[in-house]
Protein backbone atom coordinates (compact mmCIF):
# COMPACT_ATOMS: atom_id res chain seq x y z
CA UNK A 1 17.53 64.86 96.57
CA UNK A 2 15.86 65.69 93.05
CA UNK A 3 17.54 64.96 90.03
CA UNK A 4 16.52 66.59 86.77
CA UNK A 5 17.91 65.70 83.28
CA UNK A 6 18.03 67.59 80.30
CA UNK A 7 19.02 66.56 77.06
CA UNK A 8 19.52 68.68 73.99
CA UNK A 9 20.69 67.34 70.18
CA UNK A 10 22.81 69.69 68.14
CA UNK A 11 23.08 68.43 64.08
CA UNK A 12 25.23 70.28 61.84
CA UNK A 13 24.12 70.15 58.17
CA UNK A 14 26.29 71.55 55.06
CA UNK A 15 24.05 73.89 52.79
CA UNK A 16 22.87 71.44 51.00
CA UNK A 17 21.44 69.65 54.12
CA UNK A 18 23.65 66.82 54.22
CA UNK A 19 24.49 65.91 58.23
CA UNK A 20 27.94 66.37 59.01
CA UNK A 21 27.93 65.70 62.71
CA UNK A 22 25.06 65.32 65.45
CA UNK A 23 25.79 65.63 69.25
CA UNK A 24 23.89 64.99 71.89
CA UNK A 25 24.21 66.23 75.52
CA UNK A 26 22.44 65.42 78.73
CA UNK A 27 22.88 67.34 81.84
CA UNK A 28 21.89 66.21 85.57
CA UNK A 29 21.19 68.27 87.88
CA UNK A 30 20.77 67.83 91.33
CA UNK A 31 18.82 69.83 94.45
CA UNK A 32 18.38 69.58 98.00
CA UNK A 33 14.36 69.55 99.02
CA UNK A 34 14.40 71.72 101.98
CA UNK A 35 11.91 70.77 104.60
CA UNK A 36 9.81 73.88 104.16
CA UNK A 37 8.77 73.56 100.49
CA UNK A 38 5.75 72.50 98.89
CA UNK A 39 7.20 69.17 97.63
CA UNK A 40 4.08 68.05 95.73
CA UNK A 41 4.74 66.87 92.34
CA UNK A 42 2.62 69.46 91.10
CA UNK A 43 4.54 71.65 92.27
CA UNK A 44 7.51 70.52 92.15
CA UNK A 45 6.75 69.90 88.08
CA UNK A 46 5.74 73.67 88.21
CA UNK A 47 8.88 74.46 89.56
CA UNK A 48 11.27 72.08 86.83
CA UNK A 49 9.06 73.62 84.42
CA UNK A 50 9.61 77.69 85.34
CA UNK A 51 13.25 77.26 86.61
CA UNK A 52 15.69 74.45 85.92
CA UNK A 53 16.02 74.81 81.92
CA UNK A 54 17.06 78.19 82.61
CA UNK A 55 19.34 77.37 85.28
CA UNK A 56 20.94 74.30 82.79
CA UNK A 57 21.03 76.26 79.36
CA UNK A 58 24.46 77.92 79.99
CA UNK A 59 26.11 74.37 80.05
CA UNK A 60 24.37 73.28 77.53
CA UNK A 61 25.38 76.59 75.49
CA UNK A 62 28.96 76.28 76.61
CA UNK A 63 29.32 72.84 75.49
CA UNK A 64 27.87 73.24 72.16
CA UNK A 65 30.14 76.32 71.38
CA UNK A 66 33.54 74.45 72.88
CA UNK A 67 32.44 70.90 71.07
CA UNK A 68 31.46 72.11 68.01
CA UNK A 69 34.77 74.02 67.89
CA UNK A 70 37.58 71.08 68.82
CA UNK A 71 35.57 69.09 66.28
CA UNK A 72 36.87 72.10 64.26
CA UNK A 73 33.87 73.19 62.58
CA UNK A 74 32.79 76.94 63.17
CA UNK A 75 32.18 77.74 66.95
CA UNK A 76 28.09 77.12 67.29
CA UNK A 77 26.59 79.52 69.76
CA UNK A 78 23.11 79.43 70.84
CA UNK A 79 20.88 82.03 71.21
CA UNK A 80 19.86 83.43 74.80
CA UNK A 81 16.86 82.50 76.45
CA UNK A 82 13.94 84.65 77.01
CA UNK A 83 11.49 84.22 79.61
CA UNK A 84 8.08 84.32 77.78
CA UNK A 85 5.87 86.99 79.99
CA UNK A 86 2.51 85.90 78.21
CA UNK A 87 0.42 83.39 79.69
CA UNK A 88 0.91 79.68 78.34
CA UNK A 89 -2.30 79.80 76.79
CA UNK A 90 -1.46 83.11 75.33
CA UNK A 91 2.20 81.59 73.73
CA UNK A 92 0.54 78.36 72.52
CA UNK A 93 -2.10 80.17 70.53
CA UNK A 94 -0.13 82.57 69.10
CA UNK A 95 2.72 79.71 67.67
CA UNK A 96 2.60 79.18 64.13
CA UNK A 97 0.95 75.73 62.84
CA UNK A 98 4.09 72.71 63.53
CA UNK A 99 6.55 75.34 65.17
CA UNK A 100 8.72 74.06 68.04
CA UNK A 101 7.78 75.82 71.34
């Protein structure tokens, strides 16, 4: 069994930046190794890397929108993921100077 947790932090500031709520989620996921799989932790990091946030961020999406709204502020949706089809190197060099990847 592999578990993989992901945690994401949502704040909500007014205009003039003043926090009105912050909420944080964390979402477990768990697989079955099958037998056949390179189970390396090289790999297997590869594989957390390329795949699980993708598989998680509807969840995580889901709950933002539903909690933000019965805290009744506006719904907050978050935007869709994109697969990046550059290399890493490629998307690293090309991020602005203290950007979030």
């Amino acid at each position: 069994m592999l578990l993989v947790r992901v945690e994401h932090t949502l704040s909500c500031r007014t205009q003039g930046e003043t926090e009105i709520v912050s909420i944080t989620a964390a979402h477990i996921a768990a697989f079955r190794v099958i037998e056949d799989l390179d189970t390396t932790r090289g790999a297997v990091s590869a594989w957390i890397d390329a795949n699980v946030y993708f598989q998680l961020y509807p969840y995580v999406r889901q709950f933002f929108t539903e909690m933000t709204t019965m805290l009744g502020l506006p719904p907050v949706t978050l935007d869709y993921l994109h697969r990046d089809l550059r290399s890493p190197t490629d998307a690293e060099a090309s991020q602005p100077t203290g950007a979030i990847s």
